[in-house]
N, C-alpha and C. Protein backbone atom coordinates (compact mmCIF):
# COMPACT_ATOMS: atom_id res chain seq x y z
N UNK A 1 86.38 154.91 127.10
CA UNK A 1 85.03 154.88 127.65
C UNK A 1 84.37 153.58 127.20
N UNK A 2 83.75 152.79 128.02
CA UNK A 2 82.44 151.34 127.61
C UNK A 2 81.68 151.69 127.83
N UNK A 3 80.84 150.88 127.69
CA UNK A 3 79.05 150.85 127.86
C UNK A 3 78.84 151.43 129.00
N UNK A 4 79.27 149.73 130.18
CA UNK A 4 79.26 150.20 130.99
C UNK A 4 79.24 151.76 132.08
N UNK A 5 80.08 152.29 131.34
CA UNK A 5 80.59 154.16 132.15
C UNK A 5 79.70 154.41 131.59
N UNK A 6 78.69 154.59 130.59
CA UNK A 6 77.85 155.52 130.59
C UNK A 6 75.92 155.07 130.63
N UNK A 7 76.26 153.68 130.99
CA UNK A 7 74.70 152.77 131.30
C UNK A 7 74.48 151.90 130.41
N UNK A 8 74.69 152.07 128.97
CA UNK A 8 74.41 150.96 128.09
C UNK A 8 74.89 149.65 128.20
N UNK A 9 73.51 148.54 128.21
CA UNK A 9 74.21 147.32 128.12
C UNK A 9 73.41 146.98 127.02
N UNK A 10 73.69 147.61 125.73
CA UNK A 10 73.25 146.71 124.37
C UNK A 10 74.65 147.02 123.35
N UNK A 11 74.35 146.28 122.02
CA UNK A 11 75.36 146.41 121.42
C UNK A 11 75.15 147.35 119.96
N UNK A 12 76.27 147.03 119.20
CA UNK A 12 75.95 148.08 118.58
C UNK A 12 76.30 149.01 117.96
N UNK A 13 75.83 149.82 116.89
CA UNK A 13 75.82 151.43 116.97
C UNK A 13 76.32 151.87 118.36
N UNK A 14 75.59 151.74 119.43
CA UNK A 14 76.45 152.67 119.90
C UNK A 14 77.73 152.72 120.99
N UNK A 15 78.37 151.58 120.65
CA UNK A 15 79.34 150.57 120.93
C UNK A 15 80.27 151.65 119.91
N UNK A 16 79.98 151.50 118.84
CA UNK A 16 80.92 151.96 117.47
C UNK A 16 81.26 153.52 117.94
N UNK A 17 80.09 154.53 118.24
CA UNK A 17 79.95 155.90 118.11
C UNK A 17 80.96 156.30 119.67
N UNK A 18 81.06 155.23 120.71
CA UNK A 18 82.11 155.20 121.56
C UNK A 18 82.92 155.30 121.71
N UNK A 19 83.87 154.34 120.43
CA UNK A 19 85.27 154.23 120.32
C UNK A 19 85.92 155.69 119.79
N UNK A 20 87.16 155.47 120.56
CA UNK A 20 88.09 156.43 119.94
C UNK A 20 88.31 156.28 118.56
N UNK A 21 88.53 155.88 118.15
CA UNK A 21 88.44 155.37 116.37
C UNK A 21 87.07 155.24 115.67
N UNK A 22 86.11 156.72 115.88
CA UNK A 22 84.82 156.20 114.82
C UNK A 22 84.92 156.74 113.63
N UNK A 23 84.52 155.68 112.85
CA UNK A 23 84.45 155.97 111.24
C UNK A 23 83.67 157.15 110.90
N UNK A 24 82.30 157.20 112.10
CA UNK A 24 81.52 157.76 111.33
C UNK A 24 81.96 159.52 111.66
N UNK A 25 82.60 159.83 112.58
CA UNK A 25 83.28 161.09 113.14
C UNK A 25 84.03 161.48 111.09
N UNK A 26 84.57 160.43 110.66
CA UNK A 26 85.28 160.61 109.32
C UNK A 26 84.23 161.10 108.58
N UNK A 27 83.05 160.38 108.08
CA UNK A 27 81.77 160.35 107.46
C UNK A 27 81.52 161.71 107.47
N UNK A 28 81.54 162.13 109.28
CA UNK A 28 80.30 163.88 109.13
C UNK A 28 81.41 164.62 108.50
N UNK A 29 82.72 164.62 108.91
CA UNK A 29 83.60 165.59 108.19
C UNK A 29 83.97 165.30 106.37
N UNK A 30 83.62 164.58 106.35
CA UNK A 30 83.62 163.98 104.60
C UNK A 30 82.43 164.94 103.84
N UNK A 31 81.45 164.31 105.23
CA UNK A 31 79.73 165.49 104.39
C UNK A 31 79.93 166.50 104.20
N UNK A 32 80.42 167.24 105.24
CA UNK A 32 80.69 168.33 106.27
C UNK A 32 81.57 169.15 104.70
N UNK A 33 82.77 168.70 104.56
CA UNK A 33 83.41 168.93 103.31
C UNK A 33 83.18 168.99 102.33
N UNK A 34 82.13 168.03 101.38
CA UNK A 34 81.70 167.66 100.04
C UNK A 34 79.85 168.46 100.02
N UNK A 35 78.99 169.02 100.62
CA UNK A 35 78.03 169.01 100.77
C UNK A 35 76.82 168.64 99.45
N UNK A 36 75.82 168.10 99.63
CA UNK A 36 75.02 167.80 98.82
C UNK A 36 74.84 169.00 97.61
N UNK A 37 74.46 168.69 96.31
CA UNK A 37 74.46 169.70 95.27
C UNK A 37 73.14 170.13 95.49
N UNK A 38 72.97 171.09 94.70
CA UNK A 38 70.85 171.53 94.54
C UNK A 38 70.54 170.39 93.98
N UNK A 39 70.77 169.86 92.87
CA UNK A 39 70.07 168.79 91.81
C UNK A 39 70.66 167.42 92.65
N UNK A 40 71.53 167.44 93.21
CA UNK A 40 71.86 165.91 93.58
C UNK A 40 70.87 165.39 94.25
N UNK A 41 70.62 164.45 94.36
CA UNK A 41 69.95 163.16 94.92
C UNK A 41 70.59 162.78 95.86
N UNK A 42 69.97 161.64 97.30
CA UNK A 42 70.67 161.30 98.35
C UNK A 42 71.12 159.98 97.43
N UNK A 43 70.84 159.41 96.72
CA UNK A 43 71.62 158.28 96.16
C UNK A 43 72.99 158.68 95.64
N UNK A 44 72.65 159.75 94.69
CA UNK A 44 73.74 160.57 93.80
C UNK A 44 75.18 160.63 94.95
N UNK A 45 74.71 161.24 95.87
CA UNK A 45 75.47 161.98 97.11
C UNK A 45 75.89 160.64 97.80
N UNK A 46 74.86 160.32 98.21
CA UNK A 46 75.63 159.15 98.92
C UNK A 46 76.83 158.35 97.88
N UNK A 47 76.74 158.10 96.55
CA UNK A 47 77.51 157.16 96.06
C UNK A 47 78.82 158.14 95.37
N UNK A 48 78.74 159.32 95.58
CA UNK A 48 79.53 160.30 95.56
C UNK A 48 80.63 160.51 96.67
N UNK A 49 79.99 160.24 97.94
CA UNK A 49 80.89 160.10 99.27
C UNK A 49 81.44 159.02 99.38
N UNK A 50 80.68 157.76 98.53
CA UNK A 50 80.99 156.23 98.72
C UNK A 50 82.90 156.21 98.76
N UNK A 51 83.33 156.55 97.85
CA UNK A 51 84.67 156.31 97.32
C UNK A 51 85.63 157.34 98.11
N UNK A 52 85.14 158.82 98.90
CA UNK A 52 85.96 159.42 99.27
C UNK A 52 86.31 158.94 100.51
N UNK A 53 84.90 158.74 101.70
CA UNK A 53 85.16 157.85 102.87
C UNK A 53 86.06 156.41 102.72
N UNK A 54 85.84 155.67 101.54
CA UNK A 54 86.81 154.44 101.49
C UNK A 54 88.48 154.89 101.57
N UNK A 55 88.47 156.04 100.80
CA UNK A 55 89.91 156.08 101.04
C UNK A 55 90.44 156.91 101.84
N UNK A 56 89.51 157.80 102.79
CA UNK A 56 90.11 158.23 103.66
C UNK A 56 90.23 157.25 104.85
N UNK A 57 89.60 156.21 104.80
CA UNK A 57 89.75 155.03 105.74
C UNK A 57 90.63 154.49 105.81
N UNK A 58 91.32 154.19 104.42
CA UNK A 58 92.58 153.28 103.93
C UNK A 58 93.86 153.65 104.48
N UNK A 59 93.62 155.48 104.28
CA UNK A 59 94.73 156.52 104.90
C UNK A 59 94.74 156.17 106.39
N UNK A 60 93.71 156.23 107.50
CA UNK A 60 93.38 156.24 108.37
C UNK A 60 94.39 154.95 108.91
N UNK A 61 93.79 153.85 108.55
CA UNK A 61 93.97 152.66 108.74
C UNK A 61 93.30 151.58 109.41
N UNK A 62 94.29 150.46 110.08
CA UNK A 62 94.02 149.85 110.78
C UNK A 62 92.74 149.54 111.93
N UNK A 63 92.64 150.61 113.16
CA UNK A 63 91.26 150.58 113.93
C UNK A 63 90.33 150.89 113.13
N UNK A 64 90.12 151.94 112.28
CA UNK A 64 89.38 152.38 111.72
C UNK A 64 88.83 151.36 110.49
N UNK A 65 89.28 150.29 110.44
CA UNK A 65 88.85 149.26 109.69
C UNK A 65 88.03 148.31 110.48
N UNK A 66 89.02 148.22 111.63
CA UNK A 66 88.48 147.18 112.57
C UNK A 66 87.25 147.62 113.07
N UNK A 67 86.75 149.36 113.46
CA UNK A 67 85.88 149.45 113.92
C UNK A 67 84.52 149.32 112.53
N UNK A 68 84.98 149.34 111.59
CA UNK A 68 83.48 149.45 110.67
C UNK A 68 83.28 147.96 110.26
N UNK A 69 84.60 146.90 110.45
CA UNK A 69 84.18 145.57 110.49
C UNK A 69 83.28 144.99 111.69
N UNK A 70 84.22 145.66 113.26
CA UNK A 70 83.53 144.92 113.97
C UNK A 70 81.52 145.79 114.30
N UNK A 71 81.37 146.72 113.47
CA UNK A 71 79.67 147.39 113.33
C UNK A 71 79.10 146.47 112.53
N UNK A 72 79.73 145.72 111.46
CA UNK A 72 78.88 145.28 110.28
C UNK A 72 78.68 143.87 110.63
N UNK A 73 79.92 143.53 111.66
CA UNK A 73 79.56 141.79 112.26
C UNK A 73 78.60 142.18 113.24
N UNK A 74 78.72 143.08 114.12
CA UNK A 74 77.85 142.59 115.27
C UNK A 74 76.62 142.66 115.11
N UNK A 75 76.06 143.69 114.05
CA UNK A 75 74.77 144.11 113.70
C UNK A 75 74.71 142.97 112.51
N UNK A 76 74.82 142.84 112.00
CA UNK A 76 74.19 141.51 111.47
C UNK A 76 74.39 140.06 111.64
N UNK A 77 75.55 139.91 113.01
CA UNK A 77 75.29 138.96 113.90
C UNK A 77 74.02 138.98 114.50
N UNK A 78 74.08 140.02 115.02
CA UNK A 78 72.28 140.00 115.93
C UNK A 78 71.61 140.00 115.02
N UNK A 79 71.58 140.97 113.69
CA UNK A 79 70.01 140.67 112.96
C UNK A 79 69.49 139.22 112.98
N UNK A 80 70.76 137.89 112.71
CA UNK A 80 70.46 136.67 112.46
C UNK A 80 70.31 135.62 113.80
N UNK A 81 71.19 135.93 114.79
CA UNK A 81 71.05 134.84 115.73
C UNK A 81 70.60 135.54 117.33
N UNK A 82 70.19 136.86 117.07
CA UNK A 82 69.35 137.53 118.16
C UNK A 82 70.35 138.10 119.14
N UNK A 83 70.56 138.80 119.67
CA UNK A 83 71.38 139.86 120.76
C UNK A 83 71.62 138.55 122.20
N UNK A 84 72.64 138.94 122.50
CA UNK A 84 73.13 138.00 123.21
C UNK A 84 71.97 138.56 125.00
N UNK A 85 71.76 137.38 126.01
CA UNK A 85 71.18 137.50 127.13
C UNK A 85 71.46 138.14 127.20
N UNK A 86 70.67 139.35 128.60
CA UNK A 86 71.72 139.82 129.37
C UNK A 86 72.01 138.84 130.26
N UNK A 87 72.93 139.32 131.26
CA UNK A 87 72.96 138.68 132.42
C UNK A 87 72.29 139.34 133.76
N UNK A 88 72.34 138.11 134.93
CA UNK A 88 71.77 138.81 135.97
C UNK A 88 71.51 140.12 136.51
N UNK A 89 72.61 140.50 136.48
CA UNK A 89 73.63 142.04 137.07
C UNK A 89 72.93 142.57 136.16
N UNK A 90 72.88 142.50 135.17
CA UNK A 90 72.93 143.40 134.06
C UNK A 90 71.07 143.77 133.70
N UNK A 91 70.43 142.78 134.11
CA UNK A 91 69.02 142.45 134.01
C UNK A 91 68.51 143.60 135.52
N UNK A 92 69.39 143.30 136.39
CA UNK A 92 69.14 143.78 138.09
C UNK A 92 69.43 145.48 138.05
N UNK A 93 70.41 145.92 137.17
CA UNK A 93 70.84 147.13 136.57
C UNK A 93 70.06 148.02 136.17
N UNK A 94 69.15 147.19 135.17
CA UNK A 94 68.20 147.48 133.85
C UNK A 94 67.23 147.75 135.02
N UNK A 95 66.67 146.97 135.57
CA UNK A 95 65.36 147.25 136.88
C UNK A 95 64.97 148.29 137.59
N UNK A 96 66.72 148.23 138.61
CA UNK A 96 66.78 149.72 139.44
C UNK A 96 66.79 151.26 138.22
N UNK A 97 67.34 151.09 137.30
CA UNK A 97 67.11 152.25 136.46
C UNK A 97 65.99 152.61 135.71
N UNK A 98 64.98 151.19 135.72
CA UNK A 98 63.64 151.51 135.16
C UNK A 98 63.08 152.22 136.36
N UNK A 99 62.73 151.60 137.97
CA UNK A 99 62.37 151.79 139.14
C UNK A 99 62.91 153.32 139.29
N UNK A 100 63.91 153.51 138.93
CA UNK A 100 64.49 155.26 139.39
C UNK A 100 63.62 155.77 138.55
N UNK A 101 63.43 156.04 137.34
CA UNK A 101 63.15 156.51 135.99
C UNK A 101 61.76 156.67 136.38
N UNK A 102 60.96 155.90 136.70
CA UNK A 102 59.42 155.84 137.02
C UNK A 102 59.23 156.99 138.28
N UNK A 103 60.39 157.05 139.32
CA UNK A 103 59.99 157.49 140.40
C UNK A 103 60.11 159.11 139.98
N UNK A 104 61.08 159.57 139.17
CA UNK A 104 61.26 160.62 138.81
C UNK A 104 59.82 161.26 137.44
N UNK A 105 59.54 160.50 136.86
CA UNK A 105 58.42 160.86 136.38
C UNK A 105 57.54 160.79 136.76
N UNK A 106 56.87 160.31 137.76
CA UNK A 106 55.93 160.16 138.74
C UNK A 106 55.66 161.44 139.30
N UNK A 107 57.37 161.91 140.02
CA UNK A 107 57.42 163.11 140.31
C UNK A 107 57.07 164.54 139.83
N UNK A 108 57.80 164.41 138.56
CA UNK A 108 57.72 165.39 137.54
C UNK A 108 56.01 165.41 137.20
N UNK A 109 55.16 164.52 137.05
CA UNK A 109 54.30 164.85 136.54
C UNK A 109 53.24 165.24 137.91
N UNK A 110 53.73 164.96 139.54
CA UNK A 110 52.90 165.66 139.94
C UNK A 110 53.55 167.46 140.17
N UNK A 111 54.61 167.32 139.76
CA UNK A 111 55.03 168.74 139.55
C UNK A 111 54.14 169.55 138.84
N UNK A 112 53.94 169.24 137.89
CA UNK A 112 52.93 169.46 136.63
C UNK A 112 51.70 169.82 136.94
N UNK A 113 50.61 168.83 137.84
CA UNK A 113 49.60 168.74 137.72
C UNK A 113 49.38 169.80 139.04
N UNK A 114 50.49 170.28 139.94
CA UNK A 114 50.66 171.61 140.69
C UNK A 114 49.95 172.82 139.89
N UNK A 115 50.64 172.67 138.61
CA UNK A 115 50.63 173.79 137.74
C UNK A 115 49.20 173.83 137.13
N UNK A 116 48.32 172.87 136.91
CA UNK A 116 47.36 172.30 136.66
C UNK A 116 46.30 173.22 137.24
N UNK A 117 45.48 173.98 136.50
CA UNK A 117 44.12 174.62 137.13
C UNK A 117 42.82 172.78 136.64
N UNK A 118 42.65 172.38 137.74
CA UNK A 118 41.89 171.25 137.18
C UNK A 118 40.51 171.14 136.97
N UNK A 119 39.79 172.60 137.59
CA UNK A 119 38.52 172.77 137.44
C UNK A 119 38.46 173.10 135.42
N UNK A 120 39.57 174.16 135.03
CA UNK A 120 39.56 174.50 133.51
C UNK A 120 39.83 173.39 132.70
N UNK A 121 40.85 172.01 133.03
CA UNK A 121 41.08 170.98 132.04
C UNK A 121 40.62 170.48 130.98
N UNK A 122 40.20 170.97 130.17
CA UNK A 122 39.68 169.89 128.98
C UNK A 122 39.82 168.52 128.91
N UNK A 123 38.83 168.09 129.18
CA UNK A 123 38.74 166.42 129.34
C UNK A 123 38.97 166.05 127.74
N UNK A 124 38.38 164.75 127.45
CA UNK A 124 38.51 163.94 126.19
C UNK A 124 37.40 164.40 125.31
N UNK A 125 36.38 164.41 125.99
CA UNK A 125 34.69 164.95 125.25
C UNK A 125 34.61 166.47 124.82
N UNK A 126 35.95 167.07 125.63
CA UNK A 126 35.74 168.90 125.29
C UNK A 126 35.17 169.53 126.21
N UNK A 127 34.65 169.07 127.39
CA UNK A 127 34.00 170.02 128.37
C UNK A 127 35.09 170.02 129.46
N UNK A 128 35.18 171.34 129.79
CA UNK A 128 36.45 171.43 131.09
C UNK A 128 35.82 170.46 132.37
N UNK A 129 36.41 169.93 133.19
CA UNK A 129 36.14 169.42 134.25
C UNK A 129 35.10 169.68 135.35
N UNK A 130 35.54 171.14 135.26
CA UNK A 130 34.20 171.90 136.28
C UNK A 130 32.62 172.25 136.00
N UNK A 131 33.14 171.83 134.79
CA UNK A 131 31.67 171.71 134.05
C UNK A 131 30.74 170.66 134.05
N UNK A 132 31.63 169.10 134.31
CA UNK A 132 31.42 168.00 134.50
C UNK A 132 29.84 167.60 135.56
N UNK A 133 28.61 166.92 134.65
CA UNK A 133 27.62 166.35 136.43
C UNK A 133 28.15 165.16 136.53
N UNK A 134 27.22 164.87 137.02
CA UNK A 134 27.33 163.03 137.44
C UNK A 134 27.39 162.51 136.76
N UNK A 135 26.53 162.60 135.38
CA UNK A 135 26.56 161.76 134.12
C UNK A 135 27.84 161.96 133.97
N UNK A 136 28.38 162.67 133.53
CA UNK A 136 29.65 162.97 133.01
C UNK A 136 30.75 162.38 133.76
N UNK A 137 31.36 162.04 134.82
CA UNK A 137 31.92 161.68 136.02
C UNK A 137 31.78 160.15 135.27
N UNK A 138 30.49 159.52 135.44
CA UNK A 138 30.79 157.88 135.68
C UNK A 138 31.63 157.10 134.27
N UNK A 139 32.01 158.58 133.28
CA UNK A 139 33.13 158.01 132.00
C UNK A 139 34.83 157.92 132.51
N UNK A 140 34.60 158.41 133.52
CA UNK A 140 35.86 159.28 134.13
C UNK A 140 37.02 157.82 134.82
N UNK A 141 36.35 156.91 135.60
CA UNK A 141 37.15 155.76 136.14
C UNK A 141 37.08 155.99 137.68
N UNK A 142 38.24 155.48 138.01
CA UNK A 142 37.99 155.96 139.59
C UNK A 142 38.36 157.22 140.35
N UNK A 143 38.13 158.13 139.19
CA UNK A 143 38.46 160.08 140.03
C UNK A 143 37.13 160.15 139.15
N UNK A 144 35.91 159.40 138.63
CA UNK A 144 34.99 160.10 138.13
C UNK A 144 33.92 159.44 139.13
N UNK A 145 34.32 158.20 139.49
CA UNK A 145 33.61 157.57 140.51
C UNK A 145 33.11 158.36 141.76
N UNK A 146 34.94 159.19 142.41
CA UNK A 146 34.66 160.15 143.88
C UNK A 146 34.18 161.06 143.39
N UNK A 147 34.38 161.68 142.03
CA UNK A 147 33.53 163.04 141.81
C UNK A 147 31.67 162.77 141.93
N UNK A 148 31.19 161.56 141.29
CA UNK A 148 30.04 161.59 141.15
C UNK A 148 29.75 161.04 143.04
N UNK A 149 30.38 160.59 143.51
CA UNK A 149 29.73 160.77 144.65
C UNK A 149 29.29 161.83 145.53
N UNK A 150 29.80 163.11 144.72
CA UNK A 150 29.55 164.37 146.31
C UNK A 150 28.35 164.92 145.00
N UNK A 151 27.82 164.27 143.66
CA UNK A 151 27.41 165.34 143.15
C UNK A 151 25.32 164.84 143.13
N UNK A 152 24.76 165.43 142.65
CA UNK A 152 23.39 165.14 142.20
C UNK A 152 22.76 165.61 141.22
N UNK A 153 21.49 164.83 140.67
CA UNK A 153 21.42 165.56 139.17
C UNK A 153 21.74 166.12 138.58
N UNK A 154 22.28 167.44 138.23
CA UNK A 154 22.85 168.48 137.35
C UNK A 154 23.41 169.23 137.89
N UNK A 155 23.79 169.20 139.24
CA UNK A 155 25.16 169.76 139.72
C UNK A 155 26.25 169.16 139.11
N UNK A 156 27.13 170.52 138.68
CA UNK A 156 28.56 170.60 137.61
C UNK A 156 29.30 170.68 139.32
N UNK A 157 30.86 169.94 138.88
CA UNK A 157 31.83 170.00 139.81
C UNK A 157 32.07 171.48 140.25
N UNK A 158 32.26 171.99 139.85
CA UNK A 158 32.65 173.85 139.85
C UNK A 158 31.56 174.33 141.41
N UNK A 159 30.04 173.77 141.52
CA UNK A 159 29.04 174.14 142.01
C UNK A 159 29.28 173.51 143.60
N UNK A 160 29.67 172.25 143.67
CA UNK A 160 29.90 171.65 144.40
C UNK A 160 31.61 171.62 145.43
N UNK A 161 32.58 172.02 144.81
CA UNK A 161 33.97 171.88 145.24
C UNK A 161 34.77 172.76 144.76
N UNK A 162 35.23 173.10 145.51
CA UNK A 162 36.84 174.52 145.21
C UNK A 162 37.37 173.50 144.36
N UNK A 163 38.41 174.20 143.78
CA UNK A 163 39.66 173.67 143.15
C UNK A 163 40.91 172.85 144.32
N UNK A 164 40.82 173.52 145.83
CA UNK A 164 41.49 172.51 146.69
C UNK A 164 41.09 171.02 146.85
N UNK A 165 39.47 170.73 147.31
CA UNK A 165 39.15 169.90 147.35
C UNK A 165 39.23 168.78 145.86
N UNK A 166 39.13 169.61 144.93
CA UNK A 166 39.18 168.77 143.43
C UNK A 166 40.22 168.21 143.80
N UNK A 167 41.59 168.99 143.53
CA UNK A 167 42.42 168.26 143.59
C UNK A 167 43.44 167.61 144.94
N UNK A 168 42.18 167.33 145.89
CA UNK A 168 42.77 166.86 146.97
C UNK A 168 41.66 165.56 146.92
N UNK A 169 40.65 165.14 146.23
CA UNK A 169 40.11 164.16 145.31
C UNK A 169 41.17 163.14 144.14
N UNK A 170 41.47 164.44 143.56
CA UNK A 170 42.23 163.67 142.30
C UNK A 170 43.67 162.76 142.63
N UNK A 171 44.83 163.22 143.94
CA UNK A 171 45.40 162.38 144.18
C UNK A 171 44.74 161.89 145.46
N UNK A 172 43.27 161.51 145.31
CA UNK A 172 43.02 160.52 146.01
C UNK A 172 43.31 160.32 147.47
N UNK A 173 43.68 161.60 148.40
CA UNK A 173 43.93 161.80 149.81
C UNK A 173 42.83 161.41 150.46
């Protein structure tokens, strides 16, 4: 499996947690085996596991060397000389999956606001929406703007508009 097959184009951690050969798969079963004492310390513990993971590595061998060398170059290759470009493709990749990502939460959240009684909402100040006059409205932006237009002195939204019309206001139809 690469990056690529599963979307990632950074490096890395999780470059390492990929390979068929991860160290750290050794690590959880090392923990997994030895578990922390009551009185131990994560220093204690950690420098307790230090020596058992080294030599079950040694046993292991070869990839399993190569993969915790090539984690410790690449990550502190980049700490010092910065993560390599992307490239075009790879920049054009990154885009359409931000662009999908947006369209689906976009979605999801008017899924949501379905579910939404918007006359009850608790605004920011603590008063539900339907409670809202005109004063109240012109803090609001531009859904406090159309509300204060249908309203007058101390008419609350609730007095003035169903809950259809509210929220046939709020996405702005």
């Amino acid at each position: 499996m690469t990056l690529e097959d599963v979307g990632h184009t950074h490096y890395g951690a999780k470059r390492q947690s990929l390979q068929h050969d991860n160290p750290r798969d050794v690590l959880r079963q090392i923990v997994a085996d030895n578990p922390r004492g009551e009185t131990e310390g994560y220093e204690e513990h950690r420098a307790r596991m230090r020596p058992l993971v080294q030599e079950r590595i040694k046993e292991l061998g070869g990839e399993y060397e190569d993969a915790i060398y090539d984690y410790w170059t690449t990550n502190n290759y980049n700490a010092v000389y910065g993560r390599p470009p992307a490239s075009p493709a790879e920049r054009d990749a990154a885009k359409a999956t931000r662009k999908d990502r947006v369209k689906e939460v976009k979605a999801a959240i008017i899924e949501r606001v379905k579910e939404i009684i918007l006359m009850e909402h608790i605004m920011p100040n603590g008063k539900k929406l339907g409670d809202f006059t005109k004063r109240d409205c012109v803090h609001l932006g531009a859904l406090g703007a159309r509300l204060a237009e249908r309203l007058t002195g101390r008419q609350k939204v609730r007095d003035v508009l169903k809950e259809k019309q509210l929220r046939k206001i709020y996405r702005n139809d």
